[in-house]
Protein backbone atom coordinates (compact mmCIF):
# COMPACT_ATOMS: atom_id res chain seq x y z
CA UNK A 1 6.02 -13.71 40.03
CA UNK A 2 3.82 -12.52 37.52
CA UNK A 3 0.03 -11.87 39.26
CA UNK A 4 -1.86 -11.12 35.81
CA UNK A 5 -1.96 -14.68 34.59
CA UNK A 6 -3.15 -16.41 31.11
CA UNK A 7 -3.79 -19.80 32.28
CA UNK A 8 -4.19 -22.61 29.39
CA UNK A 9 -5.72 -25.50 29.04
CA UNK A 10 -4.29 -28.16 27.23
CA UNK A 11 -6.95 -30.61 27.41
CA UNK A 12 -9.85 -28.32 25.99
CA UNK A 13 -7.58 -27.17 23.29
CA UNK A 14 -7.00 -30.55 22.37
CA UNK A 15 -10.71 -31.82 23.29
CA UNK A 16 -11.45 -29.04 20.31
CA UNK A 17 -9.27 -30.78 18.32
CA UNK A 18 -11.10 -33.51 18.41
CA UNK A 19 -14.33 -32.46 18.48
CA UNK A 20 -13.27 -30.93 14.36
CA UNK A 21 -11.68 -33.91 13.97
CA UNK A 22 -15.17 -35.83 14.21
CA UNK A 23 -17.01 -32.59 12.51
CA UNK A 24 -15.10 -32.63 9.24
CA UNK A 25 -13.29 -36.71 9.68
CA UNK A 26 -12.23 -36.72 5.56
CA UNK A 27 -10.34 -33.71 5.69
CA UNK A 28 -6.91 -32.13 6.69
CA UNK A 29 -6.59 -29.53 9.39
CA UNK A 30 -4.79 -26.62 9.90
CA UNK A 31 -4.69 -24.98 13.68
CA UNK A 32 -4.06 -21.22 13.13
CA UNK A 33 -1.60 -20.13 16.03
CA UNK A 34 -1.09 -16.42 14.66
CA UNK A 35 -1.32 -13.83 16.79
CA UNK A 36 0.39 -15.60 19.50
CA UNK A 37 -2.07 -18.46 19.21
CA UNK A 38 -5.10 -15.70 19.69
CA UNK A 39 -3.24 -14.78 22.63
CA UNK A 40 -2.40 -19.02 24.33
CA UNK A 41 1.02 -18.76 23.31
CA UNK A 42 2.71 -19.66 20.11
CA UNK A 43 5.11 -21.53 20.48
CA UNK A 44 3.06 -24.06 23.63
CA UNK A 45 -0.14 -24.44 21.53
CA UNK A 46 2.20 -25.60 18.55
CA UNK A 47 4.58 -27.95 20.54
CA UNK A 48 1.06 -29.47 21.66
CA UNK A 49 -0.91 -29.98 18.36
CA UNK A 50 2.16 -30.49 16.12
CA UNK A 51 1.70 -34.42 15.62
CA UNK A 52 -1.95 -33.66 16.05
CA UNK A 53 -3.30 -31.46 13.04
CA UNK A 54 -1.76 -31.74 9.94
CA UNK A 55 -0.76 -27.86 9.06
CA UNK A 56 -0.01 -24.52 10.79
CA UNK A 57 -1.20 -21.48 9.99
CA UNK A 58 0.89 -17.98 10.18
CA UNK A 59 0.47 -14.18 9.34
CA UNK A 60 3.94 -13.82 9.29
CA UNK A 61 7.15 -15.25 8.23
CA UNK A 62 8.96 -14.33 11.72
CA UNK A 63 6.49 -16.44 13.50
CA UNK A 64 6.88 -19.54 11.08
CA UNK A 65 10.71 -19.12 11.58
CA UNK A 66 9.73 -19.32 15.53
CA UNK A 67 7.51 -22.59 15.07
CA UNK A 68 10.90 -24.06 13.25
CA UNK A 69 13.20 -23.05 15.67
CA UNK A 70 11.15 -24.45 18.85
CA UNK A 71 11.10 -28.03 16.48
CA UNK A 72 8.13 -27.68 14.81
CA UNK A 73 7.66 -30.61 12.56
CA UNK A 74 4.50 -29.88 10.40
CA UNK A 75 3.88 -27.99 7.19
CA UNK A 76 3.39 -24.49 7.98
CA UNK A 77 1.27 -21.79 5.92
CA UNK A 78 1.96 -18.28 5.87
CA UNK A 79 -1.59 -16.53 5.52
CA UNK A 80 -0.45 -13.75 4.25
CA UNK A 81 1.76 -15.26 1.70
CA UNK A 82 5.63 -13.68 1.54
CA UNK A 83 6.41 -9.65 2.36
CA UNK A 84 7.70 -7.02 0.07
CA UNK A 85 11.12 -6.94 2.19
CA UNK A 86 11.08 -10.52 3.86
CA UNK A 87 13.63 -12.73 2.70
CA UNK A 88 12.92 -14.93 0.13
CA UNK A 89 15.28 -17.61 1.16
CA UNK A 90 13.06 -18.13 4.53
CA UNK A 91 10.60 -19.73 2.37
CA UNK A 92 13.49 -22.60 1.44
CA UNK A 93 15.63 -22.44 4.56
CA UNK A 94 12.46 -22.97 6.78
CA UNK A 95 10.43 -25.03 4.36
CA UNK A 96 7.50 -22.47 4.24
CA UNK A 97 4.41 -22.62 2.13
CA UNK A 98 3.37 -19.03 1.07
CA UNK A 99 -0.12 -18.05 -0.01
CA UNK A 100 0.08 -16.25 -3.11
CA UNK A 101 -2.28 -13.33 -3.76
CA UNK A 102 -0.65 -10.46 -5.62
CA UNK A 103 1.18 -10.66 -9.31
CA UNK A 104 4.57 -9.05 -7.69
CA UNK A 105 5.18 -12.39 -5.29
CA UNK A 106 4.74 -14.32 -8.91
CA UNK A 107 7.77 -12.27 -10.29
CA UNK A 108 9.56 -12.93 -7.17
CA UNK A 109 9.44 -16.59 -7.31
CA UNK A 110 10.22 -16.85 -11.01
CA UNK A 111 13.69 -15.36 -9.61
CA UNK A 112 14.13 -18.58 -7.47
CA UNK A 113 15.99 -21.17 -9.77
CA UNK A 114 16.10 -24.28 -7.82
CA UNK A 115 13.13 -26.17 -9.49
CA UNK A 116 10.00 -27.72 -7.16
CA UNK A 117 11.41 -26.39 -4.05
CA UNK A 118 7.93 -24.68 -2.92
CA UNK A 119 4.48 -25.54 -1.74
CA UNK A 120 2.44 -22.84 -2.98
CA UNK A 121 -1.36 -21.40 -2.20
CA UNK A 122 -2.97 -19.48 -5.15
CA UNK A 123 -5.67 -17.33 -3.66
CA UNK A 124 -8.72 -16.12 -5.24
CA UNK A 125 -10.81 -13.37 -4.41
CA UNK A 126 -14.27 -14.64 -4.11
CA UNK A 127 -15.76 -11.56 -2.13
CA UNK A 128 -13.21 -10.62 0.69
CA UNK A 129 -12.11 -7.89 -1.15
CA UNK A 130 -8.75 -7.75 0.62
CA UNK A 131 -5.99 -10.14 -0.54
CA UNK A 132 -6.27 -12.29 -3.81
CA UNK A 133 -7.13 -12.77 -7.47
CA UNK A 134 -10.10 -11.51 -8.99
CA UNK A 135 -11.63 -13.94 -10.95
CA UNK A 136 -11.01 -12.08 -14.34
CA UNK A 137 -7.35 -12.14 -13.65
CA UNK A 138 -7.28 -15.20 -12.09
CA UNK A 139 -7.03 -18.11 -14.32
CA UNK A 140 -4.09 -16.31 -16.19
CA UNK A 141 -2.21 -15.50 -12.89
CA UNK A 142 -2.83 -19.34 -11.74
CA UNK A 143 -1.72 -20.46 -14.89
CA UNK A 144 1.82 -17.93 -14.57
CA UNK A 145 2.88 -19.21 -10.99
CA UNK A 146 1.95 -22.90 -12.13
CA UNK A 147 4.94 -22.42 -14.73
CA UNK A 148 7.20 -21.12 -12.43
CA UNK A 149 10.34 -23.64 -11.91
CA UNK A 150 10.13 -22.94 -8.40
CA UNK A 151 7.00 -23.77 -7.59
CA UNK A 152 5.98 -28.07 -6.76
CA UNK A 153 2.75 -29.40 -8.25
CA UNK A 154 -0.46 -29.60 -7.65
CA UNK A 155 -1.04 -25.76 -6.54
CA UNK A 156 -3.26 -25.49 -3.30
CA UNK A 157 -6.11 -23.45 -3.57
CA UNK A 158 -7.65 -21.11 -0.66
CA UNK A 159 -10.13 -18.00 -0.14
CA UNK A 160 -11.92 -16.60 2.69
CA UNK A 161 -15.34 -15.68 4.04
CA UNK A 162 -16.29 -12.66 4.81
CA UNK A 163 -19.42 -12.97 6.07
CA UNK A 164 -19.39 -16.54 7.64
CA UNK A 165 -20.45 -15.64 10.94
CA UNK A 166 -23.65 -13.77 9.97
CA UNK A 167 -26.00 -17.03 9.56
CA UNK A 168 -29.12 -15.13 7.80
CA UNK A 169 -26.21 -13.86 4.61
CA UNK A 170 -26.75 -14.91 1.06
CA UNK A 171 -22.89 -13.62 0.61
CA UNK A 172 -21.45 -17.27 2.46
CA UNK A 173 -23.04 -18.75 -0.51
CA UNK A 174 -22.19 -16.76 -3.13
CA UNK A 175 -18.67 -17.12 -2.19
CA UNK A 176 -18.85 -21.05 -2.21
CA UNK A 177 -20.45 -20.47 -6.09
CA UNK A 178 -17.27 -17.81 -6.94
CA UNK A 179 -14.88 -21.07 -5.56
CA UNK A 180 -15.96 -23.69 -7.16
CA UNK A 181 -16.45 -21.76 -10.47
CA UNK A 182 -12.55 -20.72 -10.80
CA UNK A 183 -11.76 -24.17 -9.47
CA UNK A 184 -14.08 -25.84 -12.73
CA UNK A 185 -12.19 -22.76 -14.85
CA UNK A 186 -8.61 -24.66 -14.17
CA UNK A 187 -6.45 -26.66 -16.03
CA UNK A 188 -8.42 -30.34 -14.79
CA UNK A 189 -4.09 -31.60 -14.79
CA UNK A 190 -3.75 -29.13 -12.60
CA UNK A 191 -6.17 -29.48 -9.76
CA UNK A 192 -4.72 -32.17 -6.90
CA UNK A 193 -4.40 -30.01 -4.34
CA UNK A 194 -5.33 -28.86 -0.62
CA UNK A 195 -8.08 -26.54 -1.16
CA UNK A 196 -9.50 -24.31 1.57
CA UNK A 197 -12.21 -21.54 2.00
CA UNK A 198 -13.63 -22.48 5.58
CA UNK A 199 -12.50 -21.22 8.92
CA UNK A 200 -13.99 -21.31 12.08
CA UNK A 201 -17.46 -19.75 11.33
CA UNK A 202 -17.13 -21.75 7.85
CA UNK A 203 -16.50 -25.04 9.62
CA UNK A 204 -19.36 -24.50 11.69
CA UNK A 205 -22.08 -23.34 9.99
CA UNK A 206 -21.51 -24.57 6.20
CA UNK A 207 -20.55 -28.00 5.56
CA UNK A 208 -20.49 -27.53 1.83
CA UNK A 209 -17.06 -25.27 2.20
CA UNK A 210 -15.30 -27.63 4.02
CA UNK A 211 -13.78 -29.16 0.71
CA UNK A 212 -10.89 -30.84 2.05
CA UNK A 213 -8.88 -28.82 4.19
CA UNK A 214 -10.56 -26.28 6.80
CA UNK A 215 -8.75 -23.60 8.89
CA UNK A 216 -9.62 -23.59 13.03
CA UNK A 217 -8.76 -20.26 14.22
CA UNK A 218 -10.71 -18.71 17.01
CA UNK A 219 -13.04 -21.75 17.46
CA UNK A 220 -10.05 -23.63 18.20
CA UNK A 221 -9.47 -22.04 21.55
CA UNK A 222 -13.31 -22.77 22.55
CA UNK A 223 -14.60 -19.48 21.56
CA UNK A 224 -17.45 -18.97 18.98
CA UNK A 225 -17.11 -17.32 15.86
CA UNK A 226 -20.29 -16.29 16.21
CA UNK A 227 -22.37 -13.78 18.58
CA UNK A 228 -24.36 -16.74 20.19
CA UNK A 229 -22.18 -19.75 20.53
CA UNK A 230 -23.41 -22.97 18.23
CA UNK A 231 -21.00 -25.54 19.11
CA UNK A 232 -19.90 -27.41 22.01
CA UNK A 233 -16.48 -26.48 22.63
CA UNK A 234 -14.07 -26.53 25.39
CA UNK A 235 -12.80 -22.36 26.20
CA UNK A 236 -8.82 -22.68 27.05
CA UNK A 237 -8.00 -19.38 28.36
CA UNK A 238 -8.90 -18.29 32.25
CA UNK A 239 -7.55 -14.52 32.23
CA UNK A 240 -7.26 -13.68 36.12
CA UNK A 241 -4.97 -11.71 38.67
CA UNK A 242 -6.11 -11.35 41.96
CA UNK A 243 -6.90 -9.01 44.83
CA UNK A 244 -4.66 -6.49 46.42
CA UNK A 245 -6.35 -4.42 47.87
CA UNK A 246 -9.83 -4.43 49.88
CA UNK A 247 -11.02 -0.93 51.21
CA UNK A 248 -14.28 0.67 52.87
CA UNK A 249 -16.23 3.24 50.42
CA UNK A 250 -18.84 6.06 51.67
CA UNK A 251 -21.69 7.08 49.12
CA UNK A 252 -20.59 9.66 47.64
CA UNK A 253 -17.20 9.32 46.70
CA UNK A 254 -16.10 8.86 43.41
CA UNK A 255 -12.70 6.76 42.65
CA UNK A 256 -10.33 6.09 39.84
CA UNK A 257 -8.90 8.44 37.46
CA UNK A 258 -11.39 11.38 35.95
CA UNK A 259 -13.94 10.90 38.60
CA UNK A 260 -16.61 9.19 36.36
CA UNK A 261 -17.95 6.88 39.03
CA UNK A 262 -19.41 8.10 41.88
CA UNK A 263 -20.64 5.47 44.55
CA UNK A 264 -24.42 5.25 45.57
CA UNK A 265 -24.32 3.74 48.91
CA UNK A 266 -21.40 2.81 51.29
CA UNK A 267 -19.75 -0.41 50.22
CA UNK A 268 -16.16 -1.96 49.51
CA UNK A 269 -14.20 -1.97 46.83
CA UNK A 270 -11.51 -4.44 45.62
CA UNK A 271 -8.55 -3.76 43.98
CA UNK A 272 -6.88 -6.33 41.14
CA UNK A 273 -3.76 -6.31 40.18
CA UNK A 274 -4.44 -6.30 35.95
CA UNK A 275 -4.66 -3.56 33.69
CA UNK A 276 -4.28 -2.11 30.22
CA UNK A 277 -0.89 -2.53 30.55
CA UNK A 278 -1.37 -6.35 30.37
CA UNK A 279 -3.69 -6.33 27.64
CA UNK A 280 -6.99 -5.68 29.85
CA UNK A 281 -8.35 -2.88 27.46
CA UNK A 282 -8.71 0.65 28.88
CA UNK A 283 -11.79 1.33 27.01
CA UNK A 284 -13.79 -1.51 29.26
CA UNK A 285 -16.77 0.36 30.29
CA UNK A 286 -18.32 0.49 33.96
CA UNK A 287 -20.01 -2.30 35.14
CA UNK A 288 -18.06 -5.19 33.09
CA UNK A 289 -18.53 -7.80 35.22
CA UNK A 290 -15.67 -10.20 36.65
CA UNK A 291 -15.83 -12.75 38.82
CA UNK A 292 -14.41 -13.40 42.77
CA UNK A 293 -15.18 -16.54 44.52
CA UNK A 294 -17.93 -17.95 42.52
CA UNK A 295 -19.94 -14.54 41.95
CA UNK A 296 -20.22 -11.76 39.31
CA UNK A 297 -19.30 -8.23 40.46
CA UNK A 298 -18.60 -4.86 38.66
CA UNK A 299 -15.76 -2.55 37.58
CA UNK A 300 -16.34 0.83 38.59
CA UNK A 301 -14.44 3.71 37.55
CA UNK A 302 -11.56 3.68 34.53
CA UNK A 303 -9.77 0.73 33.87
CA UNK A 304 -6.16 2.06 34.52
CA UNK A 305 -2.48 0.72 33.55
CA UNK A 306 -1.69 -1.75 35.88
CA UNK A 307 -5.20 -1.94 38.30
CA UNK A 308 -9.02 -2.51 37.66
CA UNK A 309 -11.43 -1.28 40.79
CA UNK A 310 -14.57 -3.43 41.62
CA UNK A 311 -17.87 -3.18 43.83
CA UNK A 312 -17.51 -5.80 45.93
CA UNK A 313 -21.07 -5.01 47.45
CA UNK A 314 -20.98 -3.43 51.79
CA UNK A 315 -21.35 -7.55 53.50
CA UNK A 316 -18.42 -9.14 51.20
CA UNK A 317 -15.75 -10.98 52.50
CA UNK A 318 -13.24 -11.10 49.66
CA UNK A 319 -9.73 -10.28 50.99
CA UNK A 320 -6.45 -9.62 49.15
CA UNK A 321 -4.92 -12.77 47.34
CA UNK A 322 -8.49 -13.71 46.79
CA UNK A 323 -8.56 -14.80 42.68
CA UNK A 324 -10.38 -12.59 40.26
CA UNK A 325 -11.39 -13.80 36.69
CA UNK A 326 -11.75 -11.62 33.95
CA UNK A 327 -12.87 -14.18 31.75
CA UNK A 328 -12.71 -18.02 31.82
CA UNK A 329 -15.32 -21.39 31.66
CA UNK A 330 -17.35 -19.51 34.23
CA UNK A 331 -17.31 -16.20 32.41
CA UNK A 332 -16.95 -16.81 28.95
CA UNK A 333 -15.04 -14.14 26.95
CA UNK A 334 -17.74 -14.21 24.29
CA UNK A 335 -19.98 -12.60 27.24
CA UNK A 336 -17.68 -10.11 28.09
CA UNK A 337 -17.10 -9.16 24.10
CA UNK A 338 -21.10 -8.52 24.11
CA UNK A 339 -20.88 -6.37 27.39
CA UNK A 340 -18.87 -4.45 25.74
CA UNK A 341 -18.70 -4.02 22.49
CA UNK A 342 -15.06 -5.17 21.85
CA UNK A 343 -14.71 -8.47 19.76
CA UNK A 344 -13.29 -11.88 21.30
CA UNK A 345 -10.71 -11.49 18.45
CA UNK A 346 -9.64 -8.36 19.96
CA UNK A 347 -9.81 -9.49 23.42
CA UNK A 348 -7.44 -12.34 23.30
CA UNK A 349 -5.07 -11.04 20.71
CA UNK A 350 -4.01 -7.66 22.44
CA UNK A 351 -3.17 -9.76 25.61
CA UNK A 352 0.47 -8.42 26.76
CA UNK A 353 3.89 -10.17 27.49
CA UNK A 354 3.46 -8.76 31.14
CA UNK A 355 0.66 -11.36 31.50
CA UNK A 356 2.03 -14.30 31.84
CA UNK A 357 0.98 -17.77 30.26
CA UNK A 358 0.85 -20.75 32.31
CA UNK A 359 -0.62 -24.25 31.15
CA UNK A 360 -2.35 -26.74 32.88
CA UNK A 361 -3.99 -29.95 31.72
């Protein structure tokens, strides 16, 4: 029995759903389950949503081969377009839709010689700075893998903020202009497809990129993209373990590994049964808070492998097998991220095998 436990629930992931689905009602939607679904579980999140949005979205081949081999239906995207050493054959075998940023993956497709065998994304650079076409190269390269045999008409088209969750930018827009100017530089016979530049933050905060097909990533979990949360949605991941371990403390004494708490007054301390080995991360400074039967209290000392130590205060009456939440609907993780400096991203994604995912509706 696994005590560090990622419990998920089904019903806000697919109230979220919903609530995009009535955000942005004329377009097509893509739930991003890389990362192990920001840390819900792949393979669950996907088996839930598949006749629910209308694409997937992947970093990697392996994990689109994973969707397909649990019976995942829908189209599915990979982000990051095709690898220097992945097999090129995945993208037929699997029926996989690459993004396509870089001139090499054009020469590699113009090797393939079964004709309109693949749904392709051209991306364009429109500030990111990190994967795609700059717009002087652009039209050219669009126009190369649109005459590639193995490549279907229309060509999608998709780019990505990179400042969409600071509200007060003037880059959000500017990115928008650099879209819709390579889009008005194309071919007119060419244009037909899915185009895409909004994510979570996007979708959220500026309608005009929703064009029609957005991206839910983080938001689809219930977790802002942003640093205060602007939308009402549904968090679907409770991280919690529970209490092994209750013990009397004298002022004084210090606990935990390198000494660097030392206790003020006598009290008791709690011990849970999560750590860095299950994705809790060691770098979690003193006085995180985390909550046991309906109240906040603090880690003291150094988050360790496999344990966390908190003040339970000297008059508690927690006892082992009591539950302790790290984050959840009472503690949002978006809270915890600001206590300490470490992104929600982060948070959820570096979640281990060890804990264990459980779902509940």
């Amino acid at each position: 029995m696994s005590i560090a436990v990622v419990e998920v629930n089904r019903k806000s992931i697919l109230a979220n759903i919903e609530f995009f689905r009535e955000k942005s009602p004329d377009v097509t939607l893509m739930a991003v389950v890389k990362a192990n679904a920001y840390g819900h579980g792949m393979e669950g999140v996907a088996q839930l949503l598949d006749d629910k949005v209308d694409y997937f979205g992947v970093a990697r081949v392996s994990e689109a081969v994973t969707l397909r081999q649990v019976g995942i239906r829908s189209p599915i995207v990979l982000l990051e377009g095709f690898f220097p050493h992945d097999d090129i054959n995945d993208l037929l075998d699997f029926n996989l839709q690459p993004v396509i940023h870089s001139s090499w993956q054009i020469d590699v497709l113009n090797t393939i010689p079964f004709p309109n065998e693949i749904v392709a994304w051209f991306k364009i650079d429109t500030g990111m700075h990190r994967l795609g076409f700059h717009f002087d190269e652009a039209i050219s390269e669009f126009n190369r893998l649109a005459s590639c045999k193995a490549i279907r008409q229309p060509i999608n088209i998709i780019s990505h903020f990179s400042s969409a969750d600071e509200l007060s930018s003037s880059q959000t827009n500017k990115q928008i202009a650099q879209f819709d100017k390579f889009i008005n530089s194309i071919d007119s016979n060419l244009i037909g497809g899915q185009q895409s530049i909004a994510a979570s933050g996007g979708i959220l905060a500026w309608p005009d990129s929703h064009r029609n097909m957005v991206r839910i990533g983080i938001a689809l979990y219930g977790v802002s993209p942003f640093n205060d949360a602007v939308a009402d949605l549904q968090p679907a991941m409770t991280l919690k373990s529970e209490l092994i371990s209750v013990r009397k403390h004298k002022k004084g004494e210090t606990v935990g590994y390198g000494q660097t708490w030392t206790s003020h007054h006598d009290t008791m301390l709690g011990v849970a049964a999560i750590g860095y080995g299950d994705g809790y991360p060691r770098s979690i400074p003193e006085n995180t808070p985390v909550s046991i039967n309906g109240r906040l209290v603090p880690i003291v000392g150094r988050v360790s492998m496999d344990m966390i130590v908190v003040d339970l205060g000297h008059d508690c009456h927690d006892k082992p097998g009591d539950e302790v939440i790290l984050w959840g609907k009472e503690l949002p993780v978006e809270q915890i991220a600001k206590h300490t400096g470490i992104s929600a991203y982060e948070l959820l994604t570096r979640l281990t095998s060890r804990a264990k995912i459980r779902y509940k509706d």
